[in-house]
Protein backbone atom coordinates (compact mmCIF):
# COMPACT_ATOMS: atom_id res chain seq x y z
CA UNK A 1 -3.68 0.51 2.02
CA UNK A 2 -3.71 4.20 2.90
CA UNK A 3 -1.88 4.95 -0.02
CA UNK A 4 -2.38 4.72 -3.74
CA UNK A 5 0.95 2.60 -4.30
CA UNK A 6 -0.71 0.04 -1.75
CA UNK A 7 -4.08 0.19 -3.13
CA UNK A 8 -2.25 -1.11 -6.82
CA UNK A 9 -0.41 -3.43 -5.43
CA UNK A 10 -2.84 -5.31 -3.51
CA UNK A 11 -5.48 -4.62 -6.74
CA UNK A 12 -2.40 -6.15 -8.82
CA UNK A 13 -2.15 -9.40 -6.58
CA UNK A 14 -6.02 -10.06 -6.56
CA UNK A 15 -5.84 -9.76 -10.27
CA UNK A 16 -2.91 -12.42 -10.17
CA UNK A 17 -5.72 -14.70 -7.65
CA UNK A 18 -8.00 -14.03 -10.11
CA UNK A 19 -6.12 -15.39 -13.57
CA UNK A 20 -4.94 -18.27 -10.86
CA UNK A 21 -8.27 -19.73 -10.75
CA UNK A 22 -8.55 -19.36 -14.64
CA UNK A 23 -5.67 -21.50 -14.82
CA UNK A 24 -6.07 -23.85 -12.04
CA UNK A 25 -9.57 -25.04 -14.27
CA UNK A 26 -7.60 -25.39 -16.96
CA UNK A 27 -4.42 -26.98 -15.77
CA UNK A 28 -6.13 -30.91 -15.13
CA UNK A 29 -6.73 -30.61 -19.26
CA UNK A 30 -3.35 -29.61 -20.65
CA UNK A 31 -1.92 -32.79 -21.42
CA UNK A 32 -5.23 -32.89 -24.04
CA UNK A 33 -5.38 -29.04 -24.91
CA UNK A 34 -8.13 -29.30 -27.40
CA UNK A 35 -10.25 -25.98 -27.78
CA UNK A 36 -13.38 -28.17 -26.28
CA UNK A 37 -12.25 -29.68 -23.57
CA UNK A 38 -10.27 -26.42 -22.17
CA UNK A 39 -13.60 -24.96 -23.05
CA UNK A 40 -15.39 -27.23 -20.91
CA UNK A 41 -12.87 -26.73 -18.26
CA UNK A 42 -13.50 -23.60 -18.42
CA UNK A 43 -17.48 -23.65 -17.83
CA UNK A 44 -17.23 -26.26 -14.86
CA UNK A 45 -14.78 -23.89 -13.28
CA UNK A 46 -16.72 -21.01 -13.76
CA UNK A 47 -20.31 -22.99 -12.87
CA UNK A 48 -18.38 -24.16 -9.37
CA UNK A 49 -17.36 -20.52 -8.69
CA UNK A 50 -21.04 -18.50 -9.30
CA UNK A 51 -22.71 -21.93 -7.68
CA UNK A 52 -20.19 -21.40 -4.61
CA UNK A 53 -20.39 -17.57 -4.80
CA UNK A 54 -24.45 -18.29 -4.88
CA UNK A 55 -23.94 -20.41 -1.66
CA UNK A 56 -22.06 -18.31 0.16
CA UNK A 57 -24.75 -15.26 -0.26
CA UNK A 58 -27.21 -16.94 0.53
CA UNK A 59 -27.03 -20.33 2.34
CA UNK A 60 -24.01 -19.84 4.37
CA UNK A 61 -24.66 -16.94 6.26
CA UNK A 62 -27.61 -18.94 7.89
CA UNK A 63 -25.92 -21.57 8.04
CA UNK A 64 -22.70 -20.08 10.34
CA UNK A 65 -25.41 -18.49 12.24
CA UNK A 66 -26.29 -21.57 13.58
CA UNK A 67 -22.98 -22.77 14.12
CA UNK A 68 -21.85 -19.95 15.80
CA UNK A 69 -23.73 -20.18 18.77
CA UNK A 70 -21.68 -23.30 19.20
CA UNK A 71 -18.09 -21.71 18.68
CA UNK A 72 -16.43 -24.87 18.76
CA UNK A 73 -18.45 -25.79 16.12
CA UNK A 74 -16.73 -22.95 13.78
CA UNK A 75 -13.56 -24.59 12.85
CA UNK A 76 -15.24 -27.98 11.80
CA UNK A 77 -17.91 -26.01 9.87
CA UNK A 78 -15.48 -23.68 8.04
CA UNK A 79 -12.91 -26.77 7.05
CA UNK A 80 -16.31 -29.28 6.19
CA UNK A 81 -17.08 -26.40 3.59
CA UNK A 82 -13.52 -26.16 2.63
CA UNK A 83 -13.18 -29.90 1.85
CA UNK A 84 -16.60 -29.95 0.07
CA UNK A 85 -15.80 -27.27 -2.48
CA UNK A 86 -12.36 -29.07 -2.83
CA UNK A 87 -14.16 -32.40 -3.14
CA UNK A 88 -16.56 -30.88 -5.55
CA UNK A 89 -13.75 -29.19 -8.18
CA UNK A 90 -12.05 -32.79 -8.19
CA UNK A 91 -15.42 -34.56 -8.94
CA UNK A 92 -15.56 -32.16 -12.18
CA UNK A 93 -12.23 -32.60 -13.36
CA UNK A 94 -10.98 -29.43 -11.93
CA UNK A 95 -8.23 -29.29 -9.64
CA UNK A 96 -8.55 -29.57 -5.91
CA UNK A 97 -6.24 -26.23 -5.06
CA UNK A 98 -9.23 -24.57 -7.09
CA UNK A 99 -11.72 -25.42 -4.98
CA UNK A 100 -9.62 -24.65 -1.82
CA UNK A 101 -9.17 -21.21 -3.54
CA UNK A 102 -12.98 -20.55 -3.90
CA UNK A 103 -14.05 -21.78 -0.73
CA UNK A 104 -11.47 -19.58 0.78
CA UNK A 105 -12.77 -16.70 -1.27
CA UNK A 106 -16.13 -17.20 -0.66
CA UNK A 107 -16.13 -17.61 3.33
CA UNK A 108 -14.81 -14.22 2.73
CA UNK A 109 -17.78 -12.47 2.19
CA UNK A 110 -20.01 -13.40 5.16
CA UNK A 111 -19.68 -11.54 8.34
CA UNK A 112 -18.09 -14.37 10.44
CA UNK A 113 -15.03 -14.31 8.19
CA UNK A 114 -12.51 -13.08 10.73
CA UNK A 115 -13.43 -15.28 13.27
CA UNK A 116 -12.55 -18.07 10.73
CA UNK A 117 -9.72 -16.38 9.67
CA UNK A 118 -8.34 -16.48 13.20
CA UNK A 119 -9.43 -20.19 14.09
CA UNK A 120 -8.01 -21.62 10.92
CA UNK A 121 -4.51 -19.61 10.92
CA UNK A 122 -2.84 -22.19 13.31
CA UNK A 123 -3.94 -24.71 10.94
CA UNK A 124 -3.18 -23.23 7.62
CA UNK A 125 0.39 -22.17 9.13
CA UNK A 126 1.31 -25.78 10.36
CA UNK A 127 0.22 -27.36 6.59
CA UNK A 128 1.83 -24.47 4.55
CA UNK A 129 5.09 -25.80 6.59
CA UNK A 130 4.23 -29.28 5.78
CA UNK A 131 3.71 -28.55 1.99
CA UNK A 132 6.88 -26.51 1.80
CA UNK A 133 8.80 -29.27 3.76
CA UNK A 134 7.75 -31.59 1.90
CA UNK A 135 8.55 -29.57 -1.34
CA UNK A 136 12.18 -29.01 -0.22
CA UNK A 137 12.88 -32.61 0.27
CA UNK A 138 12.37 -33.52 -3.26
CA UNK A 139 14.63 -30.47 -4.16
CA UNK A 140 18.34 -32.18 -5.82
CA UNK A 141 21.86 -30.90 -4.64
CA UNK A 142 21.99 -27.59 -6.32
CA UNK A 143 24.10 -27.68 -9.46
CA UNK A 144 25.49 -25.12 -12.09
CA UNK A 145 22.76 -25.23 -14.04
CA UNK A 146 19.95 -25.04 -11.54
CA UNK A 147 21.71 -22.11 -10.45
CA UNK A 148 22.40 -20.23 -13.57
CA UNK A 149 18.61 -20.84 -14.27
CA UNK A 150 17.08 -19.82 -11.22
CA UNK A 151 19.07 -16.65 -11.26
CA UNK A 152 18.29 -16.09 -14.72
CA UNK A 153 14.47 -16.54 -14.04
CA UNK A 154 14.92 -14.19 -11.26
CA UNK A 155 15.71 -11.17 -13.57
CA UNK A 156 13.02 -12.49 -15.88
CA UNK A 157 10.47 -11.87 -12.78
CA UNK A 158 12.09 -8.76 -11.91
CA UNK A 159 12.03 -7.10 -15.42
CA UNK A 160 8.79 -8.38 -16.48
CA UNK A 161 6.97 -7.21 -13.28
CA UNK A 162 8.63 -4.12 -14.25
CA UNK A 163 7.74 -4.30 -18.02
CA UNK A 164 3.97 -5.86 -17.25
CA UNK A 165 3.13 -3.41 -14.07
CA UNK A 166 4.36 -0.17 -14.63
CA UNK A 167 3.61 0.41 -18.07
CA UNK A 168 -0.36 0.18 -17.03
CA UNK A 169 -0.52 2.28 -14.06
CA UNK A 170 1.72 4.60 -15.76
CA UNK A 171 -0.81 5.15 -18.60
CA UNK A 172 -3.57 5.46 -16.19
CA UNK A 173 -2.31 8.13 -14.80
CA UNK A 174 -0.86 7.15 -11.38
CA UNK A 175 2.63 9.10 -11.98
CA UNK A 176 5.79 7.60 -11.97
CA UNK A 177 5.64 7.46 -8.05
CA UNK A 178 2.65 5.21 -7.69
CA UNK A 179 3.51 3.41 -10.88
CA UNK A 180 6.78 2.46 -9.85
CA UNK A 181 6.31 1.04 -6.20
CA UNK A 182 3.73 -0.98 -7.08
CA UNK A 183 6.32 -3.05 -9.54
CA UNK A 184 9.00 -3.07 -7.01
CA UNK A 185 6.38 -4.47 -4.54
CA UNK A 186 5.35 -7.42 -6.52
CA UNK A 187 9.17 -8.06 -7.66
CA UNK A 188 9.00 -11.66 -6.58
CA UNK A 189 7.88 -15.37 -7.23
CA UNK A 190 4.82 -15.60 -5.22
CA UNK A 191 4.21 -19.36 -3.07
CA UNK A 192 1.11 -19.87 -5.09
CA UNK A 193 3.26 -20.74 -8.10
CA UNK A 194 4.92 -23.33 -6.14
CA UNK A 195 1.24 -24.98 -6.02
CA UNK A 196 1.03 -24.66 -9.71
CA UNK A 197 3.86 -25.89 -10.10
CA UNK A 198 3.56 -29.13 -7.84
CA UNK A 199 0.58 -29.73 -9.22
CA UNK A 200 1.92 -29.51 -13.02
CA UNK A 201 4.25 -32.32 -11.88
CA UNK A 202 2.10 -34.54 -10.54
CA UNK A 203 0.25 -34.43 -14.00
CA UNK A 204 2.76 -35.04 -16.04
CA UNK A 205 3.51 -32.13 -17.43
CA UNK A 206 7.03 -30.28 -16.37
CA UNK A 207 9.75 -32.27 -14.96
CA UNK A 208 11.30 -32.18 -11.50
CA UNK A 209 14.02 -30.53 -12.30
CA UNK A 210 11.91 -27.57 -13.41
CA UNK A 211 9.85 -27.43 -10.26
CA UNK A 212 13.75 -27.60 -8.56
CA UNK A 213 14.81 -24.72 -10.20
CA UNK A 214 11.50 -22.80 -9.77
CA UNK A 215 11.78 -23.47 -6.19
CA UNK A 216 15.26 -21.80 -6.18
CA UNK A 217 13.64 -19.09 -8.06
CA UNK A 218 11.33 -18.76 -5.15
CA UNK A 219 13.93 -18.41 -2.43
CA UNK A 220 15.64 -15.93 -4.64
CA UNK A 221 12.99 -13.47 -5.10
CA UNK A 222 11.68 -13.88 -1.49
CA UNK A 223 15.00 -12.94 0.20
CA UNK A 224 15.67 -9.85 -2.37
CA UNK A 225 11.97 -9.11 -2.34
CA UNK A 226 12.46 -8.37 1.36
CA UNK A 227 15.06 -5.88 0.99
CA UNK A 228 13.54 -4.46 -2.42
CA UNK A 229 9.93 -3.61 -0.39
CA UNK A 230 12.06 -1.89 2.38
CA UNK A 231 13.77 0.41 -0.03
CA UNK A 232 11.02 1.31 -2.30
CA UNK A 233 10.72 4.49 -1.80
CA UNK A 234 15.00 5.15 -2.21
CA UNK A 235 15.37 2.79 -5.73
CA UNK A 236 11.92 4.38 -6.66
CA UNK A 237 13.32 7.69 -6.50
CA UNK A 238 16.13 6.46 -8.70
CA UNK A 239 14.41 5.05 -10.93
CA UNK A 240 12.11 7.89 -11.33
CA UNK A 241 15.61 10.25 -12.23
CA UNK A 242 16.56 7.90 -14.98
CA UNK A 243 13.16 7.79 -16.58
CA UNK A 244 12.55 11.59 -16.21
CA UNK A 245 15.86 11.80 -18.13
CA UNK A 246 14.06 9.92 -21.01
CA UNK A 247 11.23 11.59 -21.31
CA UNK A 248 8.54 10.81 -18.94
CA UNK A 249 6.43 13.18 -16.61
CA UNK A 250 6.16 12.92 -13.04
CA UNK A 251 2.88 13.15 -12.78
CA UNK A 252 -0.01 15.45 -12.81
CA UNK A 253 0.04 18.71 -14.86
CA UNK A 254 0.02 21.72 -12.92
CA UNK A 255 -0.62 24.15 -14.99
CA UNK A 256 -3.66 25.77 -13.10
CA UNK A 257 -0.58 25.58 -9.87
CA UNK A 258 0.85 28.77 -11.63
CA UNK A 259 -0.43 31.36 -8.40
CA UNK A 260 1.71 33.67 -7.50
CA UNK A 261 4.19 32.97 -4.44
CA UNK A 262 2.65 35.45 -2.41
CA UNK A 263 -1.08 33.16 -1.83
CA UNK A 264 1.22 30.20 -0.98
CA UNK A 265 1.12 31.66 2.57
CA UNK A 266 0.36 28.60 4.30
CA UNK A 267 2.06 25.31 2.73
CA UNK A 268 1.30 21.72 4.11
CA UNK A 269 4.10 19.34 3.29
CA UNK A 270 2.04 15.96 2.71
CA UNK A 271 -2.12 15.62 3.37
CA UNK A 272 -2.71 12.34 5.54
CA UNK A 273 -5.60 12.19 8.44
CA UNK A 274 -4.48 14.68 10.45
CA UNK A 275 -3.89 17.51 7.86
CA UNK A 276 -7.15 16.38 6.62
CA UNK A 277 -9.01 17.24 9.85
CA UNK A 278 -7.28 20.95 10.03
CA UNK A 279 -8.09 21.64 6.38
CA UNK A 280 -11.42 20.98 7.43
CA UNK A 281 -11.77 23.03 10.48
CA UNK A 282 -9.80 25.75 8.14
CA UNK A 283 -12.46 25.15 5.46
CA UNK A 284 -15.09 25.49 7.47
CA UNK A 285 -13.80 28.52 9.36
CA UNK A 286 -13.29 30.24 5.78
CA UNK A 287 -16.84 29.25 5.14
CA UNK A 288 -18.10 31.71 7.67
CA UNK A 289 -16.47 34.48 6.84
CA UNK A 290 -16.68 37.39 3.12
CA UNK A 291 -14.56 35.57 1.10
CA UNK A 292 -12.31 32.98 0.85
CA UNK A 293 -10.33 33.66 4.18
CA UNK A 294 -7.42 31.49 5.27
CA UNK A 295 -8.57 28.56 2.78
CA UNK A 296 -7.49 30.61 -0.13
CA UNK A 297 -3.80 31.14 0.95
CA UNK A 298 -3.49 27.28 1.54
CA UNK A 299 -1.09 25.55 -0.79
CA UNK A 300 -1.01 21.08 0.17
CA UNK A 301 2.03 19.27 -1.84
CA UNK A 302 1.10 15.60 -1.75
CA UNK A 303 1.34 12.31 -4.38
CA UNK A 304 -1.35 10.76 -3.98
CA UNK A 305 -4.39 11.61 -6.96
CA UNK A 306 -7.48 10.85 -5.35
CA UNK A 307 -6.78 13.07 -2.32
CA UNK A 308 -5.41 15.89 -4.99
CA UNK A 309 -8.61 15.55 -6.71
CA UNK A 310 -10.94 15.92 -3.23
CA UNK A 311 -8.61 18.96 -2.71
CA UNK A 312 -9.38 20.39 -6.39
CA UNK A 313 -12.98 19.59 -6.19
CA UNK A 314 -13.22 21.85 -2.40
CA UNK A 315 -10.99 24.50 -4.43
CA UNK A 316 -8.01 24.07 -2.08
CA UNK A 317 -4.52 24.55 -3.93
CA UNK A 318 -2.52 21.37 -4.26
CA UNK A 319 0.09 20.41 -6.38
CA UNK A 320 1.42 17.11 -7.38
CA UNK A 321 5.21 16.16 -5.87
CA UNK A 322 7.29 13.84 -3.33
CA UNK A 323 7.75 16.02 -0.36
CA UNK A 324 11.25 14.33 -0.14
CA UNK A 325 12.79 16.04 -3.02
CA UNK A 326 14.13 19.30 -1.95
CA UNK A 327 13.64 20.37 -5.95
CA UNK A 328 9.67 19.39 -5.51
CA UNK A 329 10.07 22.32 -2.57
CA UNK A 330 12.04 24.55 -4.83
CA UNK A 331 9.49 24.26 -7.84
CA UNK A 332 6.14 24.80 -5.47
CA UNK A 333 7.28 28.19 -5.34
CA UNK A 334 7.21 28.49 -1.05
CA UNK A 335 10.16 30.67 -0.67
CA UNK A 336 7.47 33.19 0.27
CA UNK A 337 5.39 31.12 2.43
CA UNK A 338 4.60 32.63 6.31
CA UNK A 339 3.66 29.08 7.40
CA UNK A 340 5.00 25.59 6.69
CA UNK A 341 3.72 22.49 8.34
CA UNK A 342 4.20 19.12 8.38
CA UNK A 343 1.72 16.93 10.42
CA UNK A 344 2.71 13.50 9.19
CA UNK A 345 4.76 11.92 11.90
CA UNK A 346 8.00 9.55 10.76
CA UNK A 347 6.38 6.37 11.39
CA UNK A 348 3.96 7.23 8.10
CA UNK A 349 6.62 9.21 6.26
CA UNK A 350 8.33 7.46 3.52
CA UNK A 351 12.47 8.31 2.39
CA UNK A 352 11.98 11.88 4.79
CA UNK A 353 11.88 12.80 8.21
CA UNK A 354 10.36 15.82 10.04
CA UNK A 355 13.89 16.34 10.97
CA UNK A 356 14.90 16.90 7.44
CA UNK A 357 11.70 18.03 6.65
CA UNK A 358 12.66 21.19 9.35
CA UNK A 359 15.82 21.71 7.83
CA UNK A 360 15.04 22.22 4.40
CA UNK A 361 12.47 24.84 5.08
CA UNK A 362 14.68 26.80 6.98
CA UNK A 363 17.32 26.54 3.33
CA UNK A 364 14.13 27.79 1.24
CA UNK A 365 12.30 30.35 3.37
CA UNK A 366 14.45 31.18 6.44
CA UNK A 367 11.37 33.51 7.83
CA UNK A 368 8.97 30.81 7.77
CA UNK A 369 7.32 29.51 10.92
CA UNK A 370 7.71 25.69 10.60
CA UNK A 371 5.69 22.86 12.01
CA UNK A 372 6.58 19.58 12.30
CA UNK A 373 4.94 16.34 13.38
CA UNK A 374 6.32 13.98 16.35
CA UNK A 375 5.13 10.72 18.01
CA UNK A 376 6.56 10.73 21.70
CA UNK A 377 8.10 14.20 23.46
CA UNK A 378 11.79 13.09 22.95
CA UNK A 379 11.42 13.70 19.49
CA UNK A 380 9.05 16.95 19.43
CA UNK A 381 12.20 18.59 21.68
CA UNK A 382 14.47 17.75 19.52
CA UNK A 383 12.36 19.13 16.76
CA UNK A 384 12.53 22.35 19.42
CA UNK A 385 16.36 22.01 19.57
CA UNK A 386 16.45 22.12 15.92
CA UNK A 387 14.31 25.45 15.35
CA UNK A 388 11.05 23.84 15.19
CA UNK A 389 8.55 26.75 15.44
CA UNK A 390 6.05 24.31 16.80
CA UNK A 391 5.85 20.48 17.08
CA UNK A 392 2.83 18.91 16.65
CA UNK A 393 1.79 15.58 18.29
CA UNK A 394 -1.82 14.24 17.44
CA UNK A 395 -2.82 12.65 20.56
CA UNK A 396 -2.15 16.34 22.38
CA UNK A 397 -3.37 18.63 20.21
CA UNK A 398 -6.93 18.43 18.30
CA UNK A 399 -7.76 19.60 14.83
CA UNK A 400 -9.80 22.77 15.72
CA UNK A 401 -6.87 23.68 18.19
CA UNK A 402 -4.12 23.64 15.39
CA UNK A 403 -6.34 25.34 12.66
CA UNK A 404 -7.10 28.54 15.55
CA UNK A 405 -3.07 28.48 15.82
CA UNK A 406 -2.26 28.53 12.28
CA UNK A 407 -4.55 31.35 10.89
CA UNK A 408 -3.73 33.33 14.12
CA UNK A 409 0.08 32.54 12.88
CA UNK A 410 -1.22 33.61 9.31
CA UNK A 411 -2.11 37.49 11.12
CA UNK A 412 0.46 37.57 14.06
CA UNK A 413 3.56 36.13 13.42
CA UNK A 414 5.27 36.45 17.19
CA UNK A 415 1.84 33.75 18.14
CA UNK A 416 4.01 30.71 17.34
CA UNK A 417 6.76 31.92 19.44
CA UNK A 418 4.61 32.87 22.58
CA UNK A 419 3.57 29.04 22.44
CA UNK A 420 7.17 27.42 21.13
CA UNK A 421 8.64 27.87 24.81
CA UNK A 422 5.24 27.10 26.58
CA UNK A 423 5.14 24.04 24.92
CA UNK A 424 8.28 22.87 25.38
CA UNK A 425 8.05 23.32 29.33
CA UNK A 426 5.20 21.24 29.20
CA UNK A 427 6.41 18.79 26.88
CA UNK A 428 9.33 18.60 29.43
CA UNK A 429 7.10 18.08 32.68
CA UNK A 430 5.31 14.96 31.31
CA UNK A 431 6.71 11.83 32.54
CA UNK A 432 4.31 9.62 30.64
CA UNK A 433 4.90 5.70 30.75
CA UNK A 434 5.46 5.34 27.35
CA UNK A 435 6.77 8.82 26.44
């Protein structure tokens, strides 16, 4: 969630919960679609969620106040309101998974949520097994057929996740990048349609040998899914080749980018928390001295807009790229830069290490100082082995201490070397228990 791609695809699967409820008022009614009775379907649902919504905003929170001074009394609360809610959409005609769905979401809202959440997750984990036990026994002997369709469904959910998704974040301006990971992300069947389904065959109206094959569909996606989330970033990048072939941008246009390589004396590979904390020491640092000072010389190559627009809007220099490609380094113009750090460690660092991070800036500007980001002290001396001009770690070094280093590096370039070999010898005398 700390990244745009992360932020659309979770946005993208509440939209999905949201047309799910839509659909789960209007399921009970298809076998009679009239416009007037799906119309009617329609109000009750929407009646049962503001009524619920209503309930939960202002009745509930007094009444789980009460019931949480007697915590065994959470559970039973939390399930009675479940069941009424459920009880209530199937006294309107509605289905019962609705009102399950809007209890859920409106239990949500109040502040005892997560201690629901964590009381009713033993329970919700043994049922799910029930209902997908029970769903697999009514599965057939898979045959030719069921086969052929299920995988043939399976590129329908691939290519129209891909066709539905990326089309819309790509014309909102999200880049190819954020546009594309998102789709990849939601590249599967998702156990919710399972419901839908189940519940379409217990009215009536597909067969079982639909829900069979939808099932199938469902194991399919789930298992590739899996694989298809871990390499995201890698078939993104691919992706993003063939499409840039065609015709499509990358991203943002940086035009006003167009300085001259000699003010990109200070380059930050990637702007997370950390980098965030030393631009503002260096910001505020600049702020007390004539002129711009070390803020103005301060180029940050990152892919994510909103943190490209804060930079813009403080008048920091930033330019829209993947930090992975070694062309996005080539084209940011930072063969001339004095000082090029990385303070993202691995474990946040998507298709790149700080490794190879290291070793590319030493291709483009060989008389760079370089730093780079570790977790634990094996890795920062390695990072040392490798040339490293100084390896950062976040829980030894503060933000204020790394901006003083790098615009004393910006003046004096032999500072980074009177620290490189200090550091290492202490890195080497701490025998920490988890290192």
């Amino acid at each position: 969630l700390m990244t745009l791609p992360g932020r659309n695809t979770l946005g993208v699967l509440v939209c999905q919960d949201m047309w799910g409820i839509v659909f789960l008022a209007l399921q009970p009614n298809l076998h009679d679609p009239r416009l007037t009775t799906l119309f009617e379907s329609f109000v009750k649902g929407a009646a049962l969620v503001l009524m619920t919504l209503a309930a939960s905003r202002y009745g509930l929170p007094r009444f789980f106040a009460f019931v949480a001074k007697v915590p065994e009394l959470m559970l039973i609360a939390a399930l009675a309101w479940c069941f009424l809610v459920s009880g209530a959409a199937g006294w309107l005609g509605l289905s019962r998974e609705m009102g399950a769905l809007i209890a859920g979401v409106s239990m949500s809202t109040f502040p005892y949520n997560l201690d629901v959440i964590a009381k009713v997750t033993n329970i919700r984990d043994f049922f799910v097994t029930l209902f997908f036990v029970a769903l697999g026994m009514q599965i057939p002997a898979p045959t030719p057929a069921i086969v052929s369709a299920a995988a043939g469904m399976s590129l329908f959910v691939f290519a129209s996740r891909l066709l539905a998704v990326f089309p819309v974040l790509y014309l909102l301006g999200s880049g190819l990048r954020a546009s594309l990971i998102p789709s990849i992300n939601l590249a599967q069947m998702s156990e919710f349609s399972l419901v839908i389904a189940s519940l379409g065959l217990a009215l009536g109206h597909i067969s079982s040998g639909l829900v069979a094959t939808l099932t199938f569909v469902f194991a399919i996606t789930s298992v590739l899914s899996t694989y298809l989330i871990a390499y995201n970033h890698e078939l993104q990048r691919r992706l993003a080749r063939l499409l840039l072939k065609i015709g499509f941008a990358s991203g943002d246009v940086n035009d006003e980018i167009a300085a001259a390589e000699e003010e990109n004396s200070i380059v930050f590979l990637g702007c997370f928390r950390e980098a965030s904390s030393i631009l503002h020491e260096l910001e505020r640092r600049s702020k007390a001295v004539v002129g711009d000072g070390v803020l103005a010389q301060i180029l940050v190559i990152d892919f994510n807009p909103p943190v490209l627009q804060e930079l813009k809007r403080r008048g920091i220099h930033c330019l829209y790229g993947d930090i992975a490609h070694m062309d996005t380094l080539h084209h940011a113009h930072i063969q001339a830069a004095k000082i090029i750090g990385c303070t993202i460690s691995d474990a946040i660092l998507r298709g790149t290490t700080n490794l190879r991070l290291l070793r590319q800036a030493r291709r483009l500007c060989p008389s760079a100082q370089v730093i780079a980001a570790a977790d634990d002290t094996a890795s920062a001396l390695e990072l040392y082995e490798q040339g490293a001009d100084f390896v950062y770690i976040a829980r030894l070094h503060s933000a204020p201490y790394m901006a003083d280093l790098i615009a004393r590096a910006v003046e004096n370039e032999d500072v980074l070397k009177e620290y490189r070999e200090e550091e290492r010898n202490l890195l080497k005398q701490r025998h920490e228990v988890l290192p």
